[in-house]
N, C-alpha and C. Protein backbone atom coordinates (compact mmCIF):
# COMPACT_ATOMS: atom_id res chain seq x y z
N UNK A 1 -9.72 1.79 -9.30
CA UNK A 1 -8.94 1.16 -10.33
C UNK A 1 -8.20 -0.01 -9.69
N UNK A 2 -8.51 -1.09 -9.91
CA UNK A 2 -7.15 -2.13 -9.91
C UNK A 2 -6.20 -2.12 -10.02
N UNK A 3 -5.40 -2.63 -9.34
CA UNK A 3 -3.78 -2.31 -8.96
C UNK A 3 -3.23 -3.45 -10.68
N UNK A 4 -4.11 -4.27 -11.05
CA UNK A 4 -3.27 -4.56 -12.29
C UNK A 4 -3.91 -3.17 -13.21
N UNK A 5 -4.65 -2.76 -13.51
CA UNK A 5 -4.87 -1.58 -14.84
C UNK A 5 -4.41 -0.60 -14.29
N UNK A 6 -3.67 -0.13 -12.95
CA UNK A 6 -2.95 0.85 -12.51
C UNK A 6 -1.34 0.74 -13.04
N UNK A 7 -0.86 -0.60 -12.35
CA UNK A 7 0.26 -1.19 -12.92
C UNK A 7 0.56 -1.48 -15.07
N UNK A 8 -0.65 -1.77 -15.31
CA UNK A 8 -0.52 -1.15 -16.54
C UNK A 8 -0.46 0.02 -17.38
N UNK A 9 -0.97 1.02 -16.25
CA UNK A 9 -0.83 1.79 -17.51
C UNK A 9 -0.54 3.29 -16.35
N UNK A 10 0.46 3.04 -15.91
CA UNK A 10 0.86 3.45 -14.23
C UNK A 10 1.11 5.28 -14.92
N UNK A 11 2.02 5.12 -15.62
CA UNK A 11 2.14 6.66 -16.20
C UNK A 11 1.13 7.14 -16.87
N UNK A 12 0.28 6.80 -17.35
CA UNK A 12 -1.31 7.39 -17.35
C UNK A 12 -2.38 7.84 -15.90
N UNK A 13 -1.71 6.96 -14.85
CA UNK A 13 -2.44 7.57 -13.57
C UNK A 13 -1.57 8.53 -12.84
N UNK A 14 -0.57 8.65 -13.37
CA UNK A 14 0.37 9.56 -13.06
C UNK A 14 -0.18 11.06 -13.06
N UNK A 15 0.06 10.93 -14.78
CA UNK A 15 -1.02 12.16 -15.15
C UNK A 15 -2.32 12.66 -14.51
N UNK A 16 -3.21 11.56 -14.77
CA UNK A 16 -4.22 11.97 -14.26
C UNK A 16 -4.45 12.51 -12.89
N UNK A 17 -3.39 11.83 -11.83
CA UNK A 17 -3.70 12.52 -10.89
C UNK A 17 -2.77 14.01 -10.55
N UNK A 18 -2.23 14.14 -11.56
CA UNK A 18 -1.45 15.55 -11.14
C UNK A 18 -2.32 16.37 -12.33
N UNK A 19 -3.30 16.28 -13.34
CA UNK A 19 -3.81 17.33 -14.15
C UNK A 19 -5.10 17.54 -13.12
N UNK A 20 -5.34 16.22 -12.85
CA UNK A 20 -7.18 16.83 -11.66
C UNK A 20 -7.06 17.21 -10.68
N UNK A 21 -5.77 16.57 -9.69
CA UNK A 21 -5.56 17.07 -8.81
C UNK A 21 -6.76 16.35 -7.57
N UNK A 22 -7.15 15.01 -8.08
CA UNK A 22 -7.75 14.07 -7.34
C UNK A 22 -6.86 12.45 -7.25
N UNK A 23 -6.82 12.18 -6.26
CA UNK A 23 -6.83 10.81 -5.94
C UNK A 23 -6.94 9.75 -6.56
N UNK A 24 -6.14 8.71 -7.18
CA UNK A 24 -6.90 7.54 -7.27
C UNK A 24 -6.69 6.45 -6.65
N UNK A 25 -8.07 5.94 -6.00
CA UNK A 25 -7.64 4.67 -5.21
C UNK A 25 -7.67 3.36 -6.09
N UNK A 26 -6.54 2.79 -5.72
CA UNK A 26 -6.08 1.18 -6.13
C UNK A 26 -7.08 0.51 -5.05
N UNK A 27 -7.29 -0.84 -5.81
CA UNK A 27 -7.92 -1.85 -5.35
C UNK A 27 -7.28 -3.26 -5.52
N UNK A 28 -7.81 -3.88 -4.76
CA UNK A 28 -7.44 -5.57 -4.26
C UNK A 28 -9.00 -6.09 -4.10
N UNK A 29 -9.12 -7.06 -5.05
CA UNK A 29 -10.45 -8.03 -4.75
C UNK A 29 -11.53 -7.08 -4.47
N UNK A 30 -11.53 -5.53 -4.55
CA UNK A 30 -12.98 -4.95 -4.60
C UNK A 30 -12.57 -3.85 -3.51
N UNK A 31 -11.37 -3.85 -3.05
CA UNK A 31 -11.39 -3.13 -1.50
C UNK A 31 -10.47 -2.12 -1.88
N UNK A 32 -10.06 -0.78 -1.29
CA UNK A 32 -9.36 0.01 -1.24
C UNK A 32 -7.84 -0.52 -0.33
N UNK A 33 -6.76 -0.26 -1.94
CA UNK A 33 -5.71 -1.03 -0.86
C UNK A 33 -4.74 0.33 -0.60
N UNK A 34 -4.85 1.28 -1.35
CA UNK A 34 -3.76 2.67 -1.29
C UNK A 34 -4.58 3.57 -2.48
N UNK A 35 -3.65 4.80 -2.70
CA UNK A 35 -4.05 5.49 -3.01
C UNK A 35 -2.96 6.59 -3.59
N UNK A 36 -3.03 6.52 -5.03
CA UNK A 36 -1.61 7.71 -5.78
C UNK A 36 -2.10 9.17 -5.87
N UNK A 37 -1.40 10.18 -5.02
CA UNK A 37 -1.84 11.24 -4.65
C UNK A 37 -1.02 12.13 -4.93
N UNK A 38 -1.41 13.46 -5.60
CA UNK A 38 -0.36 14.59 -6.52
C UNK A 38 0.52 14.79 -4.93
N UNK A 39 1.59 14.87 -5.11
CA UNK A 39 3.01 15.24 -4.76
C UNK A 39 2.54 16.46 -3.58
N UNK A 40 2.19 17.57 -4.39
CA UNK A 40 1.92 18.48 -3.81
C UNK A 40 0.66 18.80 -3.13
N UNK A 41 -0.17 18.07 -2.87
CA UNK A 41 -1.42 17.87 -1.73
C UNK A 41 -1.06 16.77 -0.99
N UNK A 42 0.18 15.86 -1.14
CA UNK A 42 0.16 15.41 0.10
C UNK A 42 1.29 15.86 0.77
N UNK A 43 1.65 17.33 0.54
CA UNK A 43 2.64 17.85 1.32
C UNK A 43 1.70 18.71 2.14
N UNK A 44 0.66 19.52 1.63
CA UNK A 44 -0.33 20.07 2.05
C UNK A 44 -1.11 19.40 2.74
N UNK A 45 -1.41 18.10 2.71
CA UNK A 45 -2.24 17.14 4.21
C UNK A 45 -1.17 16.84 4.67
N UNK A 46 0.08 16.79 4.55
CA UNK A 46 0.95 16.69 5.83
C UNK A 46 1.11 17.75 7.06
N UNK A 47 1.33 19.04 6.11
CA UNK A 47 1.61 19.79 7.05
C UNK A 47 0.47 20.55 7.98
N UNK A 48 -1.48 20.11 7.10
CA UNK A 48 -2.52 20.23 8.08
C UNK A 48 -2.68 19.21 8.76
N UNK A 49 -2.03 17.86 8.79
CA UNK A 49 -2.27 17.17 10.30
C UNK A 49 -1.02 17.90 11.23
N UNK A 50 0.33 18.53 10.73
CA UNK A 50 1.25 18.74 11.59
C UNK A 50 0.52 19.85 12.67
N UNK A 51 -0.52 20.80 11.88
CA UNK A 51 -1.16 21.98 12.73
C UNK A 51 -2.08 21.44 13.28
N UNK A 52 -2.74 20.67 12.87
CA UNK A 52 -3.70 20.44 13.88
C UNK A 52 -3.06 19.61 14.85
N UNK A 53 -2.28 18.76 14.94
CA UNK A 53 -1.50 18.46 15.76
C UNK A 53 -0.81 19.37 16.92
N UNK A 54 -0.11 20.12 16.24
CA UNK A 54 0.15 21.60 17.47
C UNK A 54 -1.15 21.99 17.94
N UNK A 55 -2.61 22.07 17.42
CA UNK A 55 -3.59 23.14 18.41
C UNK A 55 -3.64 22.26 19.20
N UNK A 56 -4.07 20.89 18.48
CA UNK A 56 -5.05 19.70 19.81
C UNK A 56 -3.46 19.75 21.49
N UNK A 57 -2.07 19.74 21.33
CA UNK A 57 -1.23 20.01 22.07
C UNK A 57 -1.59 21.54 22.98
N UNK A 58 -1.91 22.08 22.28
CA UNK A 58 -1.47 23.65 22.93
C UNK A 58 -3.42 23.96 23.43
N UNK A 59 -4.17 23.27 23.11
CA UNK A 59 -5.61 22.63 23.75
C UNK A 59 -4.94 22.55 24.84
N UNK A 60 -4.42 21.07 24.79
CA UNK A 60 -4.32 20.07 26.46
C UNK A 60 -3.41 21.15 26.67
N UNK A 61 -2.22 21.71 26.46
CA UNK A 61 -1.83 22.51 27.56
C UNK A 61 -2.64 23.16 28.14
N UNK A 62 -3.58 24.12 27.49
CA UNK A 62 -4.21 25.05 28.10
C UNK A 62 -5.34 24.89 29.29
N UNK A 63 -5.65 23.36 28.73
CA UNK A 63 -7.01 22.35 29.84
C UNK A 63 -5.80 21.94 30.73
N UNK A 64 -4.63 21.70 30.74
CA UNK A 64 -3.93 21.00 32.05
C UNK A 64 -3.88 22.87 32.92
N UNK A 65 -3.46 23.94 32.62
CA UNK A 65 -3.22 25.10 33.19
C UNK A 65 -4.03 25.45 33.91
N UNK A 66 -5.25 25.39 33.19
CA UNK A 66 -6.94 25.42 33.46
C UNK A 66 -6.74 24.44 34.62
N UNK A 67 -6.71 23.60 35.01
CA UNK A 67 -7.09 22.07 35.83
C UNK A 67 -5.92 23.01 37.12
N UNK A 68 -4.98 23.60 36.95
CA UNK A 68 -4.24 24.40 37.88
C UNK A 68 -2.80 23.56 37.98
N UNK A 69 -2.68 22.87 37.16
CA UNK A 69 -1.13 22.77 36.78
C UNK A 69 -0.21 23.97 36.67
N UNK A 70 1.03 23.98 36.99
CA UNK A 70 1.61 25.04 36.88
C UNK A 70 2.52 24.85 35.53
N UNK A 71 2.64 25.50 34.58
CA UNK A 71 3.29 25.94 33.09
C UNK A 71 4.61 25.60 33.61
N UNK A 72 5.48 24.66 32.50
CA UNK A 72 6.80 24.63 32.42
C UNK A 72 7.24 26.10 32.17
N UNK A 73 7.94 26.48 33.07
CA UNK A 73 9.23 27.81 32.78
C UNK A 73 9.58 28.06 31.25
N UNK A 74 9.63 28.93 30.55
CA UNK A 74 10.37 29.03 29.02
C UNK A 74 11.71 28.93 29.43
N UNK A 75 12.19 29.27 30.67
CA UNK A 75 14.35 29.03 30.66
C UNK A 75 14.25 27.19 30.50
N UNK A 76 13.21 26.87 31.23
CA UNK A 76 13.50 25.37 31.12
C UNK A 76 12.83 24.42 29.57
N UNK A 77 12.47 25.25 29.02
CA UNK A 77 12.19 25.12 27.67
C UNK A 77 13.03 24.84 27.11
N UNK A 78 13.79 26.22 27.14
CA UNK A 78 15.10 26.28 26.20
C UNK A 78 16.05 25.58 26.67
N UNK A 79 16.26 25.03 27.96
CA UNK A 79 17.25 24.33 28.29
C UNK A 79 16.67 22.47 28.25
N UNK A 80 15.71 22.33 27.99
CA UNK A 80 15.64 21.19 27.45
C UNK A 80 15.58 20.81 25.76
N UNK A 81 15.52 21.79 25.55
CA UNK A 81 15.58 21.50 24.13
C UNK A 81 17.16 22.41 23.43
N UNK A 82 18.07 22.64 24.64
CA UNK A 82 19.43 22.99 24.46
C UNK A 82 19.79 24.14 23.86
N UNK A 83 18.75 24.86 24.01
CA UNK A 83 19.04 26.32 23.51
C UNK A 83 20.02 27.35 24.50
């Protein structure tokens, strides 16, 4: 959809994307410029990049341990993060 027939008739894509529960992408000159996305799936792709974010971390920890790094201490855990 074009960002002018989006901008026109903006509370109609409103709807639509919270009854389907799909996406719609806005356009510029033919191209994808953004995209109005129900509220509540993009809290849900937030918080699956936040996890996959923690495994791919707790991965490389486990490949640096593996490699024979020695594990930060948990007292020094908590004392860097002021617990």
């Amino acid at each position: 959809m074009t960002l002018s027939q989006a901008r026109a008739r903006f509370a109609d894509v409103i709807d639509e994307v919270r009854h389907y529960h799909e996406p719609v992408y806005l356009t510029r000159r033919g191209r994808r410029v953004a995209a109005v996305i129900d509220a509540d799936a993009l809290e849900r792709l937030l918080a699956a990049a936040e996890d996959l974010e923690d495994i791919k971390a707790a991965e490389a920890s486990r490949a640096e341990i593996a490699d024979g790094e020695d594990p930060v201490p948990w007292e020094q855990v908590k004392a860097d993060l002021g617990l």
